[in-house]
Protein backbone atom coordinates (compact mmCIF):
# COMPACT_ATOMS: atom_id res chain seq x y z
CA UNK A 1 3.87 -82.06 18.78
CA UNK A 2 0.53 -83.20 19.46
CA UNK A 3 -0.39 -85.73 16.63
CA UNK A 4 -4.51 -85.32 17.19
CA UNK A 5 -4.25 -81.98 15.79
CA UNK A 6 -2.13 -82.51 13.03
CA UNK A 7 -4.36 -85.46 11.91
CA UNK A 8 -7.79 -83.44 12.32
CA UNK A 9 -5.52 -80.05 10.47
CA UNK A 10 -4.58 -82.63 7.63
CA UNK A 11 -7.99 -84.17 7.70
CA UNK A 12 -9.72 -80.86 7.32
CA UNK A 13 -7.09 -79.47 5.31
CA UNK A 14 -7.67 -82.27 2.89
CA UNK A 15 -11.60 -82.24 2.65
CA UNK A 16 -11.91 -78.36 2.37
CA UNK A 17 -9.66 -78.65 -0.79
CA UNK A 18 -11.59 -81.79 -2.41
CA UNK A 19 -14.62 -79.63 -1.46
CA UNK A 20 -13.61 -76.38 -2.99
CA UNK A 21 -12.68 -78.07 -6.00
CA UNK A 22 -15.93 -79.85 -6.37
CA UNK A 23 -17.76 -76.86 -5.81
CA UNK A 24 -15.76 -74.86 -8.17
CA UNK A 25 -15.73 -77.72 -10.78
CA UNK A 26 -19.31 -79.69 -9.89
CA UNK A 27 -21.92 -76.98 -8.47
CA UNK A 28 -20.53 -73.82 -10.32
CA UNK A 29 -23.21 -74.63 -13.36
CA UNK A 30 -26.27 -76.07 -10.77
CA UNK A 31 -26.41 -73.52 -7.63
CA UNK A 32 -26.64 -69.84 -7.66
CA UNK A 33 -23.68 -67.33 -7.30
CA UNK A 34 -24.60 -66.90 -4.30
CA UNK A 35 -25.01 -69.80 -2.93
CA UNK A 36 -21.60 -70.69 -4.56
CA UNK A 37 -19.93 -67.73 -2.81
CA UNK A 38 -21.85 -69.09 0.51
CA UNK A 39 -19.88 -72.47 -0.36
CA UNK A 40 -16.62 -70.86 -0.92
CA UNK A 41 -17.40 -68.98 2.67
CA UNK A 42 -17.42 -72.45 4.53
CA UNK A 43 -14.73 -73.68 2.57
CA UNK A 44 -12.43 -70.72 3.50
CA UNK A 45 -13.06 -71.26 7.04
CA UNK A 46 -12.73 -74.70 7.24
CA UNK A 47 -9.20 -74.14 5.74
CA UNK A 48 -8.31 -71.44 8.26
CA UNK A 49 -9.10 -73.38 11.11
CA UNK A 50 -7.24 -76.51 9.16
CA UNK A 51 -4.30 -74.34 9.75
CA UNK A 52 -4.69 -72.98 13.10
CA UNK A 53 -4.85 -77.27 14.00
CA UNK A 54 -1.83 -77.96 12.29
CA UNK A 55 0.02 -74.63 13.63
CA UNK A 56 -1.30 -75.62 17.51
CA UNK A 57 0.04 -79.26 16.81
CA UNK A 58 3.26 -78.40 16.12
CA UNK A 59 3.91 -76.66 19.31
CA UNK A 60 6.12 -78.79 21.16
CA UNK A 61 4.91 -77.82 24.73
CA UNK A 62 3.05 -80.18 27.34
CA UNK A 63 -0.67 -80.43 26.86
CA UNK A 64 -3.39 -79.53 29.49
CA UNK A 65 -7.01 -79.24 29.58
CA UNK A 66 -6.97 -76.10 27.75
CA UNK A 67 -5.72 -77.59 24.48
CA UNK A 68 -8.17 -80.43 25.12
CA UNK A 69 -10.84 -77.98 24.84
CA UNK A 70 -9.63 -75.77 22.15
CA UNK A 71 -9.28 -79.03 20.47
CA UNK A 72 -12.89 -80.55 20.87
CA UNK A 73 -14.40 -76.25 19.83
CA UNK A 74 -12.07 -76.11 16.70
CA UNK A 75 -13.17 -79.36 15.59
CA UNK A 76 -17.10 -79.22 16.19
CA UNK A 77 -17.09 -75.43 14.93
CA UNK A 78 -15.68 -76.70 11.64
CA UNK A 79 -18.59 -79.13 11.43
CA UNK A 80 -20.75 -77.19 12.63
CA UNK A 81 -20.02 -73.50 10.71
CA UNK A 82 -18.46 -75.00 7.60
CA UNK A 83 -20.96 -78.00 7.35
CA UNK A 84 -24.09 -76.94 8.02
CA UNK A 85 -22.76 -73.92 5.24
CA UNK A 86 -22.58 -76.81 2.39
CA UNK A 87 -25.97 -77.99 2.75
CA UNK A 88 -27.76 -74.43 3.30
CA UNK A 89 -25.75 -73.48 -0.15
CA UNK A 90 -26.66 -77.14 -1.60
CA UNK A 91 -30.35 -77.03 -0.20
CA UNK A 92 -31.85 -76.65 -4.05
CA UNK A 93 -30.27 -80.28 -4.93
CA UNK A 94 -31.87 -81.88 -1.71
CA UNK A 95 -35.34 -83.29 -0.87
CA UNK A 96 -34.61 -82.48 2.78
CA UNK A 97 -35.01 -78.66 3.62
CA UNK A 98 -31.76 -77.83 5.10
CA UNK A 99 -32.74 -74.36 6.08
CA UNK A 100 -34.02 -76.16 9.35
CA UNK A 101 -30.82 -76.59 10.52
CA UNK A 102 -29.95 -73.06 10.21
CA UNK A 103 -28.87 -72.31 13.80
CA UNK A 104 -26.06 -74.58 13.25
CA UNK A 105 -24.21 -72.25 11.30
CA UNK A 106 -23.99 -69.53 14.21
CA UNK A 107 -23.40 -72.21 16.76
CA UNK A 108 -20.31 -73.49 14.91
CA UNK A 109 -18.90 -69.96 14.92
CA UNK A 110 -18.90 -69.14 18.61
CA UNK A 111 -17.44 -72.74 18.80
CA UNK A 112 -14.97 -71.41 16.76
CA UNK A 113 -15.03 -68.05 18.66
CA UNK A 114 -14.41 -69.27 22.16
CA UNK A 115 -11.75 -71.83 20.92
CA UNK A 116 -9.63 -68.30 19.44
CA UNK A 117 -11.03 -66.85 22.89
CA UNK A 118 -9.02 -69.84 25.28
CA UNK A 119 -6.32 -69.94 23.02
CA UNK A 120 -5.54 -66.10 23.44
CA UNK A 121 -6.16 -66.51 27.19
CA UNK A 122 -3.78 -69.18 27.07
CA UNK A 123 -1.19 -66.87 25.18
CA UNK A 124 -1.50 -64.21 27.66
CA UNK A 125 -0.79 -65.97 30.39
CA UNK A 126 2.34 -67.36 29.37
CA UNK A 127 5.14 -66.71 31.14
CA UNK A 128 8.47 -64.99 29.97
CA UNK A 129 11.06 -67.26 29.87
């Protein structure tokens, strides 16, 4: 098991519930539909990748560079994708014009993207035991 994992999986885990609810709850009568729906995007991915943490954390095997990076892209492309999601979808209750930040979004996924990317190149070269 690889405890850094299963903290950030819990962590995330944890906030993209608190954040669904609030959205559901809190901005469901003061943003658009859509940028609810945008919301709900970011928190559905952020839970995904929660899991994908926790699931890599449990593995019991020895851990290399590999799972050092998948680590560090899972982690910043949930910040990245997810966050920068929640202000875009929030920018109408802001002073600051989040829309500037924009190119976040697309960063976090191919964070995301080439973290799924290692960790498939990592499965395929396994060996059969």
């Amino acid at each position: 098991m690889n405890r850094r994992f299963l903290i950030a999986g819990a962590l995330f885990g944890l906030l993209a519930v608190i954040l669904g609810a609030f959205a559901v709850h809190g901005l469901k009568d003061i943003i658009s539909e859509n940028s609810l729906n945008s919301f709900e995007t970011g928190v559905r991915f952020q839970i995904y990748h929660a899991l994908l943490l926790l699931i890599i954390g449990g593995f019991g095997k020895a851990w290399n560079l590999k799972f050092t990076w998948i680590f560090y892209l899972l982690c910043l492309g949930i910040i990245f994708f997810s966050g920068s999601i929640y202000l875009l979808a929030t920018n109408d209750l802001t002073a600051f014009d989040f829309t500037r930040i924009a190119l976040v979004t697309p960063l976090g996924g191919t964070l995301l993207i080439i973290a799924w990317f290692i960790l498939l190149l990592n499965f395929i070269t396994l060996k059969k035991k």
